[in-house]
C-alpha atoms as a PDB file:
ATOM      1  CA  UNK A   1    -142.427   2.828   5.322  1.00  0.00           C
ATOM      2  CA  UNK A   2    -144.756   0.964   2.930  1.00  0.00           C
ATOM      3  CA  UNK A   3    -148.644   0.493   4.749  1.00  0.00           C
ATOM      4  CA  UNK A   4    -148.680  -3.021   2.994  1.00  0.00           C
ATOM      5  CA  UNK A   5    -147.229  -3.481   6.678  1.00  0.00           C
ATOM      6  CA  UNK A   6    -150.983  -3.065   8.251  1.00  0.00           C
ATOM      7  CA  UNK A   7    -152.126  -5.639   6.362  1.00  0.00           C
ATOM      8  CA  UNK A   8    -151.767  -9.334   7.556  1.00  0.00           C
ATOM      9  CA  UNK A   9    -153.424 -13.074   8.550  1.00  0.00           C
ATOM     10  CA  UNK A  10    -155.356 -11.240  10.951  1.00  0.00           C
ATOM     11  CA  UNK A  11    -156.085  -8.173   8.721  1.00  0.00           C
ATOM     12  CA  UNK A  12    -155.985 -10.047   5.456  1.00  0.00           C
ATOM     13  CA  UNK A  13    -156.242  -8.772   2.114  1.00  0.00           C
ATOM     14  CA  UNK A  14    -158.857 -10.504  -0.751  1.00  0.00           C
ATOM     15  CA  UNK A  15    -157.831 -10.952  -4.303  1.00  0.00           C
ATOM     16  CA  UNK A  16    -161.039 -11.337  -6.189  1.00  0.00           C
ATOM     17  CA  UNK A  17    -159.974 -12.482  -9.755  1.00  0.00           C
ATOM     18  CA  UNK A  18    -155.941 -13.442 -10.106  1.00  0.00           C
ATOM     19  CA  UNK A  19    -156.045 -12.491 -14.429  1.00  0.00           C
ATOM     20  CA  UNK A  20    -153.486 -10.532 -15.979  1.00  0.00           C
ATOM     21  CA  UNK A  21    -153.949  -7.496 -14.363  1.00  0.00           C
ATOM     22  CA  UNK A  22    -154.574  -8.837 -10.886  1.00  0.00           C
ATOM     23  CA  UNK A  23    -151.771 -11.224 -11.025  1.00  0.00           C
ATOM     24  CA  UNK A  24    -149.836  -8.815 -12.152  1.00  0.00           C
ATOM     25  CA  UNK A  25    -150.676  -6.903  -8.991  1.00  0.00           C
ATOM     26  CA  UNK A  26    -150.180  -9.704  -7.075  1.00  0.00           C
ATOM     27  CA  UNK A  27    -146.607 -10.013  -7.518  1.00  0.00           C
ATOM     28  CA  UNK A  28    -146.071  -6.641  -7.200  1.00  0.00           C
ATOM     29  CA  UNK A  29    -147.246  -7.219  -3.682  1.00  0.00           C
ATOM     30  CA  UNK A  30    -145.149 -10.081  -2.652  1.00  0.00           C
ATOM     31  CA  UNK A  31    -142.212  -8.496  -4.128  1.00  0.00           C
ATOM     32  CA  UNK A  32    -142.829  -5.225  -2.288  1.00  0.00           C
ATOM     33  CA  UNK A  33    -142.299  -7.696   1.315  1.00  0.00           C
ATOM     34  CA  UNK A  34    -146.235  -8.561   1.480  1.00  0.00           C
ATOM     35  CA  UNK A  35    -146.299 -12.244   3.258  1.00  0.00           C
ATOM     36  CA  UNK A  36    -148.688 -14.649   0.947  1.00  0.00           C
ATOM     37  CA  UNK A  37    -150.030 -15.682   4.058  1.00  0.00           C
ATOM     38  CA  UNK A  38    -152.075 -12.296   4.303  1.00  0.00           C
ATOM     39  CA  UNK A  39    -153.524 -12.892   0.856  1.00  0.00           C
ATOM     40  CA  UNK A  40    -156.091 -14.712  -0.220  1.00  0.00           C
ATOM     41  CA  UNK A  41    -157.608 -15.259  -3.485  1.00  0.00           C
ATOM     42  CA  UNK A  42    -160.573 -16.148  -5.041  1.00  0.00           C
ATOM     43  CA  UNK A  43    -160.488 -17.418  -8.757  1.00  0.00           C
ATOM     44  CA  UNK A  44    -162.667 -19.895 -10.596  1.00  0.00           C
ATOM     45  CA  UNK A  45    -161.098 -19.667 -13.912  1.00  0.00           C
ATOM     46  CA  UNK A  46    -157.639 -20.509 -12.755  1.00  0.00           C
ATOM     47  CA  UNK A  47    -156.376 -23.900 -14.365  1.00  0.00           C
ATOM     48  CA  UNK A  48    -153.013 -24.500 -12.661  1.00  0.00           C
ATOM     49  CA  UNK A  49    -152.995 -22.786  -9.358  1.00  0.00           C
ATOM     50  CA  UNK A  50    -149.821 -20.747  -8.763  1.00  0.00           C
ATOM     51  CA  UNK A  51    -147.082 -21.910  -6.695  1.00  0.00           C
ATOM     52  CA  UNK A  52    -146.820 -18.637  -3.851  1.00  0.00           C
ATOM     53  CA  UNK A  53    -146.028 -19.989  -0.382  1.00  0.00           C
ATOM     54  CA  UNK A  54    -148.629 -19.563   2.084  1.00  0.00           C
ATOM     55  CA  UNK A  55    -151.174 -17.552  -0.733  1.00  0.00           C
ATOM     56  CA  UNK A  56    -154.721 -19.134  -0.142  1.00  0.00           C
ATOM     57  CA  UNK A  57    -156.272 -19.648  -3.606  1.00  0.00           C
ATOM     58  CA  UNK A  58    -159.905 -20.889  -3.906  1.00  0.00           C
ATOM     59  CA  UNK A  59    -162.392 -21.326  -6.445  1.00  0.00           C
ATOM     60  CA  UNK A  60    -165.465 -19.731  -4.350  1.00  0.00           C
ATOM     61  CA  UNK A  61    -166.069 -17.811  -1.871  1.00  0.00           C
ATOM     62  CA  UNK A  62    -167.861 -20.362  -0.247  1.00  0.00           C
ATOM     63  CA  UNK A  63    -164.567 -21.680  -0.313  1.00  0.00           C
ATOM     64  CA  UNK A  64    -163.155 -18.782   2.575  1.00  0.00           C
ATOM     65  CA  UNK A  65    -162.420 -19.410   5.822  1.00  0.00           C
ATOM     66  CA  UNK A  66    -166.041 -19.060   8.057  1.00  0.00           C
ATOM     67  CA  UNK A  67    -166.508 -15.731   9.630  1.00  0.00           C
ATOM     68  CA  UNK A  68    -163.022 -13.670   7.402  1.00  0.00           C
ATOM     69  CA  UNK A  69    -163.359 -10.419   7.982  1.00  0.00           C
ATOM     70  CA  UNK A  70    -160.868  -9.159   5.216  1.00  0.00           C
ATOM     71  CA  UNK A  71    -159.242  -5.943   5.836  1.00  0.00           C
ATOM     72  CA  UNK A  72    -159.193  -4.937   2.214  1.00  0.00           C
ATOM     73  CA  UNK A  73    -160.678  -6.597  -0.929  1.00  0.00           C
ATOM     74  CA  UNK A  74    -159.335  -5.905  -4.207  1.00  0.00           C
ATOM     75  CA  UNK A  75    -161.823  -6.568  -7.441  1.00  0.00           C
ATOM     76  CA  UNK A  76    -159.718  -7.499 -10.938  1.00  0.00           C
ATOM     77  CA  UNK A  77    -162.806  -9.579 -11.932  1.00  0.00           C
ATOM     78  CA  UNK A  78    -163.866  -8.770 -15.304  1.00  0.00           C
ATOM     79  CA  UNK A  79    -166.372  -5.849 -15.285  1.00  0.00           C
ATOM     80  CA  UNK A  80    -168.866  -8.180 -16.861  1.00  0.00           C
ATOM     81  CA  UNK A  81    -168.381 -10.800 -13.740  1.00  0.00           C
ATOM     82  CA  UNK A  82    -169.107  -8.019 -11.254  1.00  0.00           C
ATOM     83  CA  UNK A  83    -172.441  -8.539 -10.518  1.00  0.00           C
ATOM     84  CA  UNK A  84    -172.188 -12.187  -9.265  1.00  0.00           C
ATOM     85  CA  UNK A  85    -168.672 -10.979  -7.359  1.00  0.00           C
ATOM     86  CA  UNK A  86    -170.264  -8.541  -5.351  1.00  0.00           C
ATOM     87  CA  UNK A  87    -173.214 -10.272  -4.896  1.00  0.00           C
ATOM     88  CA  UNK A  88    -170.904 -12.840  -3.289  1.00  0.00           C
ATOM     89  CA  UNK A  89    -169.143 -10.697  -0.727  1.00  0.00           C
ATOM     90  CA  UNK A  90    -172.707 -10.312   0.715  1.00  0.00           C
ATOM     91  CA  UNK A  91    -171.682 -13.552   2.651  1.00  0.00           C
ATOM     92  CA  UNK A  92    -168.713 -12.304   4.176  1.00  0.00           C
ATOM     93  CA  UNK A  93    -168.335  -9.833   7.194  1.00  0.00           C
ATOM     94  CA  UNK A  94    -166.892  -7.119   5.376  1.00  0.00           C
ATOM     95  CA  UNK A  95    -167.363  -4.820   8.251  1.00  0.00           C
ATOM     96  CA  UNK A  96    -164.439  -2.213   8.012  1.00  0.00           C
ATOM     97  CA  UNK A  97    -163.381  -3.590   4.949  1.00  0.00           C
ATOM     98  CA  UNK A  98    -161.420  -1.200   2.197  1.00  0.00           C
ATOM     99  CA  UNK A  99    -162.882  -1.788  -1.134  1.00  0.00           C
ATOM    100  CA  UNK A 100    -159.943  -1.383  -4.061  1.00  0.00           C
ATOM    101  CA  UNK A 101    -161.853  -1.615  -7.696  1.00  0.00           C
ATOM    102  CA  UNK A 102    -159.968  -1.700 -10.757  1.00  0.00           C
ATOM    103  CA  UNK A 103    -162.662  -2.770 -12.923  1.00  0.00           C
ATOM    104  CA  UNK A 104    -163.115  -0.755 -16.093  1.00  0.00           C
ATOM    105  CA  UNK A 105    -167.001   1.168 -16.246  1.00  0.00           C
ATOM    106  CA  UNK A 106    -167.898   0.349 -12.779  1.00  0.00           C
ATOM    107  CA  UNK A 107    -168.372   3.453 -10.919  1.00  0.00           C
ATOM    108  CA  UNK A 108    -168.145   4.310  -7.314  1.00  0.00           C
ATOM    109  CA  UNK A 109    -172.487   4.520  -7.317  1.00  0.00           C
ATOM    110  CA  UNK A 110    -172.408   1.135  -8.744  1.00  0.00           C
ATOM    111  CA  UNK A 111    -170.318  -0.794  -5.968  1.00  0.00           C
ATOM    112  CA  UNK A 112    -172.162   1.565  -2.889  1.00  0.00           C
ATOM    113  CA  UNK A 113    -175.594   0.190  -4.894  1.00  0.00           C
ATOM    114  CA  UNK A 114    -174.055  -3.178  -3.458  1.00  0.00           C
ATOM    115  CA  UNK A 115    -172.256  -2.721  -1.211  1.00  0.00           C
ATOM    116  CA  UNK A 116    -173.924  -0.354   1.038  1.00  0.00           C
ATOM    117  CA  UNK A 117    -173.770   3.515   1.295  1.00  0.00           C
ATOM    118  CA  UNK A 118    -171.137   3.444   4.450  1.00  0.00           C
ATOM    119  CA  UNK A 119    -168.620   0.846   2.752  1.00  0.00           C
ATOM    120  CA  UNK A 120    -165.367   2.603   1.816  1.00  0.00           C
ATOM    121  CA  UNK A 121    -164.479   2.346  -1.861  1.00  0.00           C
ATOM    122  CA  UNK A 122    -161.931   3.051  -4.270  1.00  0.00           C
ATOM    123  CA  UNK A 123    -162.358   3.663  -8.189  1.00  0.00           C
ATOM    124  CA  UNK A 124    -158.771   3.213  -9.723  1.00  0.00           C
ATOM    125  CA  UNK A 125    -157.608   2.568 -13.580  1.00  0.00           C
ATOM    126  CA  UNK A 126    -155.074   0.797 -13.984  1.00  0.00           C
ATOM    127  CA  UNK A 127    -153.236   0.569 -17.519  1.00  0.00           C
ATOM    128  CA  UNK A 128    -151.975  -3.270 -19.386  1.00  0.00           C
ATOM    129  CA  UNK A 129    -147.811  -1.827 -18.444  1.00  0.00           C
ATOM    130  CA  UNK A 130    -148.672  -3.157 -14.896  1.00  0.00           C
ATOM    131  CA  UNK A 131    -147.787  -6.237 -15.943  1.00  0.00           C
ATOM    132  CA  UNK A 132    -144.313  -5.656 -15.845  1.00  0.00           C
ATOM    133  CA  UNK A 133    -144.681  -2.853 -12.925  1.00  0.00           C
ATOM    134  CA  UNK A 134    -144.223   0.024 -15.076  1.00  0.00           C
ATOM    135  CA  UNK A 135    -148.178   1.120 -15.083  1.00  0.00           C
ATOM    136  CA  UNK A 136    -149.683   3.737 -13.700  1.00  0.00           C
ATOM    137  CA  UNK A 137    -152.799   4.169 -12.231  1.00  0.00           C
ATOM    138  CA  UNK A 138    -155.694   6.900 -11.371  1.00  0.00           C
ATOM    139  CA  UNK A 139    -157.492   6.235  -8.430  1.00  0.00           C
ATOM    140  CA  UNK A 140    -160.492   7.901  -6.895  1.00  0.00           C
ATOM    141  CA  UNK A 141    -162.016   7.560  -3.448  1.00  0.00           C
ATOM    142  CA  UNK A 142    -165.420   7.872  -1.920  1.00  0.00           C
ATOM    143  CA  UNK A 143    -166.434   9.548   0.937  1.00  0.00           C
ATOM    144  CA  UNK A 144    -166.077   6.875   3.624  1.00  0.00           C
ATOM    145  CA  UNK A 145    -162.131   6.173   2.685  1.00  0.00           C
ATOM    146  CA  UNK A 146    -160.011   7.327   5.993  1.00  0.00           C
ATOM    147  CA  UNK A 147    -156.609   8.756   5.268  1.00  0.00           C
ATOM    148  CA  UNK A 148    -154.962   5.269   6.528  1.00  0.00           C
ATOM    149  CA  UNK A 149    -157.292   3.407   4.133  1.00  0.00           C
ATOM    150  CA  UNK A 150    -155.903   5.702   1.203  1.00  0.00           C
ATOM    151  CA  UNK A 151    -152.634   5.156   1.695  1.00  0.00           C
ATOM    152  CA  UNK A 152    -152.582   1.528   2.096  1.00  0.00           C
ATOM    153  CA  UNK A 153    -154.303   1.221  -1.357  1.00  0.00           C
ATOM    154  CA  UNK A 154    -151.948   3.500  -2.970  1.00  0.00           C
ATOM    155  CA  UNK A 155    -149.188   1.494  -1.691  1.00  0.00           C
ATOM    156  CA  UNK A 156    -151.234  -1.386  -3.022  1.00  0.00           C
ATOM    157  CA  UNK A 157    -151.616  -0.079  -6.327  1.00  0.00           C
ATOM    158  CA  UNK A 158    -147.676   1.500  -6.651  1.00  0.00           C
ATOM    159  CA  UNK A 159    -146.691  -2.377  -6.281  1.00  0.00           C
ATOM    160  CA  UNK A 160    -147.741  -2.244 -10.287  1.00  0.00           C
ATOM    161  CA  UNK A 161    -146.180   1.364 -11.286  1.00  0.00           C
ATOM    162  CA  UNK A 162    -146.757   5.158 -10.313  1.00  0.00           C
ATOM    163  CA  UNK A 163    -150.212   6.455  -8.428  1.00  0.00           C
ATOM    164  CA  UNK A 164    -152.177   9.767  -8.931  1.00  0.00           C
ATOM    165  CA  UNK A 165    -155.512  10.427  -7.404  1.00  0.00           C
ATOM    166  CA  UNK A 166    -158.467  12.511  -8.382  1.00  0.00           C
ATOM    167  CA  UNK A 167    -161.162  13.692  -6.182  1.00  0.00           C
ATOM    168  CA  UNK A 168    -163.385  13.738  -9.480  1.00  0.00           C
ATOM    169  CA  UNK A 169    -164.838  11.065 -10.050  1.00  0.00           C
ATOM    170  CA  UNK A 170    -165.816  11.779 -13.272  1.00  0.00           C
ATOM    171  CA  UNK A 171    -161.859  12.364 -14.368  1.00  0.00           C
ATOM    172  CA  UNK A 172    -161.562   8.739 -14.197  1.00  0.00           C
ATOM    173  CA  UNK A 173    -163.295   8.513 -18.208  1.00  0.00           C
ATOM    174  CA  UNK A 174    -160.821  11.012 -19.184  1.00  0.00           C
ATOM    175  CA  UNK A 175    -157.935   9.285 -17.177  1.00  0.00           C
ATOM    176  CA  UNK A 176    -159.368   5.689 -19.222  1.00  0.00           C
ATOM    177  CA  UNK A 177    -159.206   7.333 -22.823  1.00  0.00           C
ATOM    178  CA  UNK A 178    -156.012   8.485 -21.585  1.00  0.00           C
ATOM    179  CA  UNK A 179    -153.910   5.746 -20.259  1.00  0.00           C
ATOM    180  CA  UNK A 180    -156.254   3.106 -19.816  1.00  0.00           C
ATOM    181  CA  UNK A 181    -156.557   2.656 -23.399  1.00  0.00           C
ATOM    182  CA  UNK A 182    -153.358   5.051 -24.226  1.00  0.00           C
ATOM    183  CA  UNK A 183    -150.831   1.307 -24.533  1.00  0.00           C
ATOM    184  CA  UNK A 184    -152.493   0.409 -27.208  1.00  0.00           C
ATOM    185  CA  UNK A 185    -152.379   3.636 -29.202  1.00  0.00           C
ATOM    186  CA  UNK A 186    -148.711   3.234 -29.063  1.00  0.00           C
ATOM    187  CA  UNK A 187    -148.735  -0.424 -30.479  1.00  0.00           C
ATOM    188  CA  UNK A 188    -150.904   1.158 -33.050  1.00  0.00           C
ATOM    189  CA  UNK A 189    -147.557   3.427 -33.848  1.00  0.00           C
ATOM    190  CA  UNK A 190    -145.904   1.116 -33.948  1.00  0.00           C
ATOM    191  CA  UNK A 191    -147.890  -1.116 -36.010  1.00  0.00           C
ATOM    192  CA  UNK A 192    -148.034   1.866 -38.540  1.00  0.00           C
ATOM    193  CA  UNK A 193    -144.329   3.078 -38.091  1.00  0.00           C
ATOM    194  CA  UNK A 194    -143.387  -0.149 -39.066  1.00  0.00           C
ATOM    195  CA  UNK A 195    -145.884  -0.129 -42.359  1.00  0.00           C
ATOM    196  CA  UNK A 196    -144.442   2.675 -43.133  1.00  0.00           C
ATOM    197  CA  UNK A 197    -141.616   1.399 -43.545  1.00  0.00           C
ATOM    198  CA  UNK A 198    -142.012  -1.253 -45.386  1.00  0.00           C
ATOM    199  CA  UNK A 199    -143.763   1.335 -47.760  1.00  0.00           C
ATOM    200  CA  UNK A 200    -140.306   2.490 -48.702  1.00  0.00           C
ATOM    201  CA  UNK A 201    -139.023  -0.723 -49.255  1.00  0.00           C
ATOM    202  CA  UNK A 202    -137.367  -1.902 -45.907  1.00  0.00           C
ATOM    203  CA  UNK A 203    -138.157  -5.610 -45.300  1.00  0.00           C
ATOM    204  CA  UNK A 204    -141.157  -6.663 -42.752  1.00  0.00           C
ATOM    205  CA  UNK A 205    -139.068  -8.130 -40.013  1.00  0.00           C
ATOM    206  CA  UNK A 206    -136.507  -5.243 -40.175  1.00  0.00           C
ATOM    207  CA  UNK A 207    -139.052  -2.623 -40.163  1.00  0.00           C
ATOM    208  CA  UNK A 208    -140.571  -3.921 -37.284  1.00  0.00           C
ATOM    209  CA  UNK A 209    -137.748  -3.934 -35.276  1.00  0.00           C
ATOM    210  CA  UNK A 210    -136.455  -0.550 -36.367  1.00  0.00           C
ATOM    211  CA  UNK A 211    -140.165   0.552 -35.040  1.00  0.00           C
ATOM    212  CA  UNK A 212    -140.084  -1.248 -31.748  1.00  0.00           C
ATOM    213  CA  UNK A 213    -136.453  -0.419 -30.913  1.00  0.00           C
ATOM    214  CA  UNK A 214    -137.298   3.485 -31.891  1.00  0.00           C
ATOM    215  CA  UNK A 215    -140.815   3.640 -29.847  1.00  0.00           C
ATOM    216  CA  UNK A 216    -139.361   1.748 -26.925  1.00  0.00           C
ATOM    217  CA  UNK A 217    -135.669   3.701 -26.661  1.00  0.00           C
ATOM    218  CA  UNK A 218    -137.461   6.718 -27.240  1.00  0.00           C
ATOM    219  CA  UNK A 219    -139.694   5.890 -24.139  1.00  0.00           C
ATOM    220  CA  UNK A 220    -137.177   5.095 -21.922  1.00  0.00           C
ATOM    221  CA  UNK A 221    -135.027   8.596 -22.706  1.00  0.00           C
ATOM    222  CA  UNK A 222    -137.995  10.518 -22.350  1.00  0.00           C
ATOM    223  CA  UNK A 223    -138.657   9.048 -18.484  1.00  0.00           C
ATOM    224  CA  UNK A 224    -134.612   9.157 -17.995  1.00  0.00           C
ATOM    225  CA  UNK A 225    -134.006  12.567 -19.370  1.00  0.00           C
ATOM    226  CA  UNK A 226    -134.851  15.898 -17.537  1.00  0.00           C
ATOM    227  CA  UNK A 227    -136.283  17.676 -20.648  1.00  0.00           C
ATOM    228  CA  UNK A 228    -139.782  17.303 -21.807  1.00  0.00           C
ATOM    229  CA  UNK A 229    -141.259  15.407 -24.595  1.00  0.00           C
ATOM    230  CA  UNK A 230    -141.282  19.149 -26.244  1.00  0.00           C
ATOM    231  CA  UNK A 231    -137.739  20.036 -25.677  1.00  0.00           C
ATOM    232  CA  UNK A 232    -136.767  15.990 -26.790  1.00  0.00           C
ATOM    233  CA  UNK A 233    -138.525  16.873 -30.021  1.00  0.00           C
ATOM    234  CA  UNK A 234    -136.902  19.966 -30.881  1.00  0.00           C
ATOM    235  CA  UNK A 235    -133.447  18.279 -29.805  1.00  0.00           C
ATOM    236  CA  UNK A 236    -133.618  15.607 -32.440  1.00  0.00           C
ATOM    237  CA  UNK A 237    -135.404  18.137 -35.223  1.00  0.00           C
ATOM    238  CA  UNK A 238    -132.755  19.586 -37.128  1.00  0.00           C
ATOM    239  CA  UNK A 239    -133.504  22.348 -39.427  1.00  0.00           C
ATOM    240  CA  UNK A 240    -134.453  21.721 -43.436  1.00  0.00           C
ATOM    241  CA  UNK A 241    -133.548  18.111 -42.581  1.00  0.00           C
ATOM    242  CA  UNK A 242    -135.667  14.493 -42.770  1.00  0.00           C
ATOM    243  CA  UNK A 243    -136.978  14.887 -39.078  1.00  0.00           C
ATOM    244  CA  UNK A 244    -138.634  18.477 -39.577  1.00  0.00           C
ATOM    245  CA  UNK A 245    -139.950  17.053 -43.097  1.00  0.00           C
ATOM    246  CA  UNK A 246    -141.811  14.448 -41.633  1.00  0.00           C
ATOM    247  CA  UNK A 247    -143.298  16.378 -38.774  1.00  0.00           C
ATOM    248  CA  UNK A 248    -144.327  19.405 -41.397  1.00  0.00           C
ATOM    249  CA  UNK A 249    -146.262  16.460 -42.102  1.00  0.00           C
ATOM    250  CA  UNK A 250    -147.475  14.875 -38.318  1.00  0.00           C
ATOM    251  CA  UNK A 251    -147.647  18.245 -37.086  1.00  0.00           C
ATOM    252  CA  UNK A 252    -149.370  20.021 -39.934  1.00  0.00           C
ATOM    253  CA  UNK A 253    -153.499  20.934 -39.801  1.00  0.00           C
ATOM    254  CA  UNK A 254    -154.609  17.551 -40.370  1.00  0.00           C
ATOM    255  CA  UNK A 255    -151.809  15.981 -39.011  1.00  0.00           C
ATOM    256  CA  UNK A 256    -151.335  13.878 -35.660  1.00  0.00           C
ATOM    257  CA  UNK A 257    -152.852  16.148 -32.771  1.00  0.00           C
ATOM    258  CA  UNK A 258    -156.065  16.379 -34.755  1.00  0.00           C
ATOM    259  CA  UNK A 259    -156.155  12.720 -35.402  1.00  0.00           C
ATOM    260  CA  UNK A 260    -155.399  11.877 -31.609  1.00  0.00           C
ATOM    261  CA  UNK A 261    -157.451  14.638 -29.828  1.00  0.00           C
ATOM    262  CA  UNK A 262    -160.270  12.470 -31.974  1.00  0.00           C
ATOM    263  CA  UNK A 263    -159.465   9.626 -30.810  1.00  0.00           C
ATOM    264  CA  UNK A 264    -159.221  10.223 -27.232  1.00  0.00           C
ATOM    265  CA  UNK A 265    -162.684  11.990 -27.757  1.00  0.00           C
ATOM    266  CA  UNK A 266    -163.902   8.634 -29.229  1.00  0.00           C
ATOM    267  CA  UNK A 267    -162.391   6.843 -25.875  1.00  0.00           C
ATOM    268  CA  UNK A 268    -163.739   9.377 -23.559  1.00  0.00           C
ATOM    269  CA  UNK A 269    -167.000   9.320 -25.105  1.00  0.00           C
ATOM    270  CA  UNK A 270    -167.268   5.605 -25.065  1.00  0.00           C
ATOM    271  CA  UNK A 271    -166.082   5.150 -21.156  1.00  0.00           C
ATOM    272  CA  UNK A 272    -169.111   7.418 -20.508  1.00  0.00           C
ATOM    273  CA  UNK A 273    -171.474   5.314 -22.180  1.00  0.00           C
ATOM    274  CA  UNK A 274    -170.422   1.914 -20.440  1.00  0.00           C
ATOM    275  CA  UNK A 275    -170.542   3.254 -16.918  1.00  0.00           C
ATOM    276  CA  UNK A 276    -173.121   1.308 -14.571  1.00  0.00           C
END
């Protein structure tokens, strides 16, 4: 049974920031049998409000109901907005309340700076294939999170894809060069599948859709099939023929696990320099 149950008007949960990623999560939420009237959301940027029975949407906090103690508060602001967000909640009674941040950089220190020592927090990263509920997420908690508290966050955050959990916190810039920034590696494939193409003389529309098709069909067999990524690649790798020649190539000293171990490293590197 989901724990999206244990939250409600009386025990509501806060949507700070209602973007991309936390609308995203939003309907995720609904859809999983959350009632809008146990969500409320908080949003200054939002030109046309959405049309979700019984969701509360205001522009400010000053904005809330007097005296809401919210049962869990979820930040999607943008990590550069966080400081005036938090500084915000400061109004609220927030005592009890389950803090859920998916905010790129900010660590779990940051938001207990804040927030106070004794508030319960989550760390999670979500990646941009949320959007159409086929994300996944790492999430880490802090030392106050109960069990209950857990799980009703990690129903929370399955409403937008799969769930893993580190008690690392530090696994979280390695989980960000990873899959946080991993979507856009594979539009880069594509991006260059598709130039490659054209290289050899197919024509720019057709080549793009030859590299989308391939990327996204591949995908889907590889989460459909029962046989790893490995054993997928050997299946379609036949010997002497075009497939092997091209990953003598991709698979040589300089070729593609080089390239992307570098990368990551780059991403890794980087997430470890923004965190506050």
């Amino acid at each position: 049974m989901s724990k999206l149950s244990l939250i409600s008007s009386r025990n509501p949960l806060l949507l700070m920031g209602c973007g991309k990623m936390g609308g995203a999560m939003l309907k995720g939420w609904l859809k999983a049998g959350l009632s809008g009237s146990a969500v409320m959301i908080v949003d200054p940027f939002l030109k046309d409000t959405p049309e979700i029975k019984d969701v509360c949407f205001v522009e400010s906090i000053s904005d809330l109901p007097a005296g809401l103690n919210p049962g869990f508060i979820v930040l999607a602001v943008k990590p550069q907005m966080m400081d005036g967000a938090v500084e915000g909640l400061k109004s609220l009674d927030c005592q009890g309340t389950t803090f859920l941040s998916i905010a790129a950089g900010k660590t779990i220190g940051y938001f207990e700076r804040h927030l106070g020592p004794d508030a319960a927090i989550i760390r999670a990263m979500p990646n941009t294939p949320a959007a159409i509920g086929r994300g996944i997420s790492v999430a880490c908690p802090n030392r106050n999170v109960s069990a209950e508290q857990k799980a009703v966050c990690h129903d929370l955050l399955a409403a937008a894809g799969a769930v893993e959990w580190v008690s690392d916190e530090d696994l979280i810039d390695a989980v960000t060069a990873v899959s946080g920034s991993g979507p856009a590696y594979v539009f880069n494939l594509v991006e260059t599948l598709a130039g490659a193409g054209e290289a050899i003389g197919l024509d720019a529309d057709l080549a793009k859709k030859l590299a989308m098709h391939t990327i996204c069909g591949a995908g889907a067999l590889l989460e459909q099939s029962d046989q790893d990524a490995t054993q997928l690649r050997i299946n379609v790798t036949s010997p002497n023929g075009t497939t092997e020649a091209a990953l003598n190539v991709l698979m040589g000293e300089d070729g593609l696990s080089k390239l992307m171990t570098k990368a990551v490293r780059a991403a890794h590197k980087r997430s470890k320099e923004l965190a506050d």
